[in-house]
C-alpha atoms as a PDB file:
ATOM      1  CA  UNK A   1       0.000   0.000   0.000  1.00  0.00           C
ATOM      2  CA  UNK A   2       1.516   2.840  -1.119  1.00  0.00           C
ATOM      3  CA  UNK A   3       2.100   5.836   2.000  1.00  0.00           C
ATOM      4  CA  UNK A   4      -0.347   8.526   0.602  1.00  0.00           C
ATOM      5  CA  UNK A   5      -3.360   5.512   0.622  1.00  0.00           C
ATOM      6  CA  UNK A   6      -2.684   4.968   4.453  1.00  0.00           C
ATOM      7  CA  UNK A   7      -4.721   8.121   5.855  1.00  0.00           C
ATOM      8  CA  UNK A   8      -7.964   7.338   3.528  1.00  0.00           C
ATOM      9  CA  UNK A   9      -7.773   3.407   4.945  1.00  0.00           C
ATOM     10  CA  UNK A  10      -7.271   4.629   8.157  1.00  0.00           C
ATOM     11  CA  UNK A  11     -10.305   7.388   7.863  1.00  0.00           C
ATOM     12  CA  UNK A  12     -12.311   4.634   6.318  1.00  0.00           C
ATOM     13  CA  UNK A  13     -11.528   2.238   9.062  1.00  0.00           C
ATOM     14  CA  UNK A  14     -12.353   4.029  11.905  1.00  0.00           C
ATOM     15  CA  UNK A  15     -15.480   5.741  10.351  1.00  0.00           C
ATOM     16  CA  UNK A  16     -16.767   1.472   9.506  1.00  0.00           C
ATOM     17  CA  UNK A  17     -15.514   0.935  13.604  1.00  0.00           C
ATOM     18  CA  UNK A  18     -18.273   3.976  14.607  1.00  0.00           C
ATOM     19  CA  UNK A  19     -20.761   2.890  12.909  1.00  0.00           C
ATOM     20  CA  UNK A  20     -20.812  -1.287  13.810  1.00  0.00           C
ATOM     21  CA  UNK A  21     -21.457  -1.049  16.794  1.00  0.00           C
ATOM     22  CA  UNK A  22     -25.248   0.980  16.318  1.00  0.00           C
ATOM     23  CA  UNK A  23     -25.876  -1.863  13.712  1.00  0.00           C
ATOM     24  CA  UNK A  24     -24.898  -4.764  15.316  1.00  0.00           C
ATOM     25  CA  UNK A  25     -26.825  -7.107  17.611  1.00  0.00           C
ATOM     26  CA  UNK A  26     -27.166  -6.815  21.505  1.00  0.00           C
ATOM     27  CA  UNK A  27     -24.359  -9.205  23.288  1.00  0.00           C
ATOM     28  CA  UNK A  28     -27.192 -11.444  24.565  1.00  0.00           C
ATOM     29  CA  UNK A  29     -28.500 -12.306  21.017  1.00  0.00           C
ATOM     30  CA  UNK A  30     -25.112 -12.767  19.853  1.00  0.00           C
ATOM     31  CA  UNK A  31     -24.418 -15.560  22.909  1.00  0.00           C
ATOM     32  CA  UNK A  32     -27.211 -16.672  23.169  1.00  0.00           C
ATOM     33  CA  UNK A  33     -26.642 -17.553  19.216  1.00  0.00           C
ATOM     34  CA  UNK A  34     -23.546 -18.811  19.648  1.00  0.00           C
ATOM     35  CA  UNK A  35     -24.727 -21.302  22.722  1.00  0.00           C
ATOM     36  CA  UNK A  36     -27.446 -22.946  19.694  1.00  0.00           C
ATOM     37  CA  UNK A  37     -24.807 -23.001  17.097  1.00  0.00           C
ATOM     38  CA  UNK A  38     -22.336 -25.214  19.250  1.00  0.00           C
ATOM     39  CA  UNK A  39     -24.907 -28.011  19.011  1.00  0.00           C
ATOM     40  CA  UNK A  40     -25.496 -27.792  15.389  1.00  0.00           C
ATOM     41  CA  UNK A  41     -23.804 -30.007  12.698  1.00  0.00           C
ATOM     42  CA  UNK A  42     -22.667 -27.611   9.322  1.00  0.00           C
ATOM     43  CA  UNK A  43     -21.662 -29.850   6.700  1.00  0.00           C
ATOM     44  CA  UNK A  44     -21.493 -26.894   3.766  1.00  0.00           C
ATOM     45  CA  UNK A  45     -18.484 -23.627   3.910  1.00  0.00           C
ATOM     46  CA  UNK A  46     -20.969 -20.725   5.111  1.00  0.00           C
ATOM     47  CA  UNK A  47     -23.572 -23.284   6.881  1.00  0.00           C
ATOM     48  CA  UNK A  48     -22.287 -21.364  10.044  1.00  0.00           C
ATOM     49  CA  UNK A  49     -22.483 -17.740   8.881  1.00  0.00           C
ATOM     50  CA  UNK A  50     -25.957 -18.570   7.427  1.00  0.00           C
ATOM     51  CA  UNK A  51     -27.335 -20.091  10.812  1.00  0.00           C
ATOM     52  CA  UNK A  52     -26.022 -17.043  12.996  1.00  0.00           C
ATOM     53  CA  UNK A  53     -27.491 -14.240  10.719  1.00  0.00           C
ATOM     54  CA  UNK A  54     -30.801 -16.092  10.566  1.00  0.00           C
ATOM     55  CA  UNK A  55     -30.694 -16.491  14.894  1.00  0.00           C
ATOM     56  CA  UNK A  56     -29.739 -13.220  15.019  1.00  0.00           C
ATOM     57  CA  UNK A  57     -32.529 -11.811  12.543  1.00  0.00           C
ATOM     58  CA  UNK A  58     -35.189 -14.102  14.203  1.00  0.00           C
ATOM     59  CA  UNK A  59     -33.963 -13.029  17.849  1.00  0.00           C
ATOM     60  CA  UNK A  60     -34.108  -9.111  16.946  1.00  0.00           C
ATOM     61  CA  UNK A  61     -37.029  -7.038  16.945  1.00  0.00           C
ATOM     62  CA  UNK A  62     -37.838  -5.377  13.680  1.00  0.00           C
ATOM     63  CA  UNK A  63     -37.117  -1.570  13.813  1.00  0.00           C
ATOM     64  CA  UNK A  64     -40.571   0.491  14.093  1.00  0.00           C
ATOM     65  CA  UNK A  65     -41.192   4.119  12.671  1.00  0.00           C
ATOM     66  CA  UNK A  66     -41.096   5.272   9.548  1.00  0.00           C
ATOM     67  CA  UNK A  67     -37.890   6.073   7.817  1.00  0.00           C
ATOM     68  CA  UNK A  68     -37.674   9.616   6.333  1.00  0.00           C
ATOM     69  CA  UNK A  69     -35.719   9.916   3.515  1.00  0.00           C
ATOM     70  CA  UNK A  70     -34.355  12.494   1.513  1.00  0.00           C
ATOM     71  CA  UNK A  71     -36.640  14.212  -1.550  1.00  0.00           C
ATOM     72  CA  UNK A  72     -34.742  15.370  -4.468  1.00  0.00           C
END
């Protein structure tokens, strides 16, 4: 990486690292995930990925309100 591309990762980096944490799952979710998936057989790459994001999505409420977008 050449040195001039190293501030823009970095800015990029750390604005991704703010952001995660308002999208991500509560802990509990994510354990309580975790604990299910540790007595589940995968047989297929991504069996594992697939299984937590569907937990997680079926654990987490769905967001309420209306979203207000922009109007051009």
């Amino acid at each position: 990486m050449k040195p001039e591309h190293v501030p823009v990762a970095l800015v990029t980096c750390l604005a991704m690292m703010s952001v995660t944490p308002a999208l991500a799952a509560p802990r509990q979710i994510e354990n309580l995930c975790s604990e299910q998936a540790r007595h589940v057989t995968f047989s297929y790459r991504g069996d594992y990925e697939a299984f937590m994001a569907n937990c997680i999505a079926n654990h987490s409420s769905t967001p309420t309100g209306k979203r207000k977008y922009r109007k051009y």
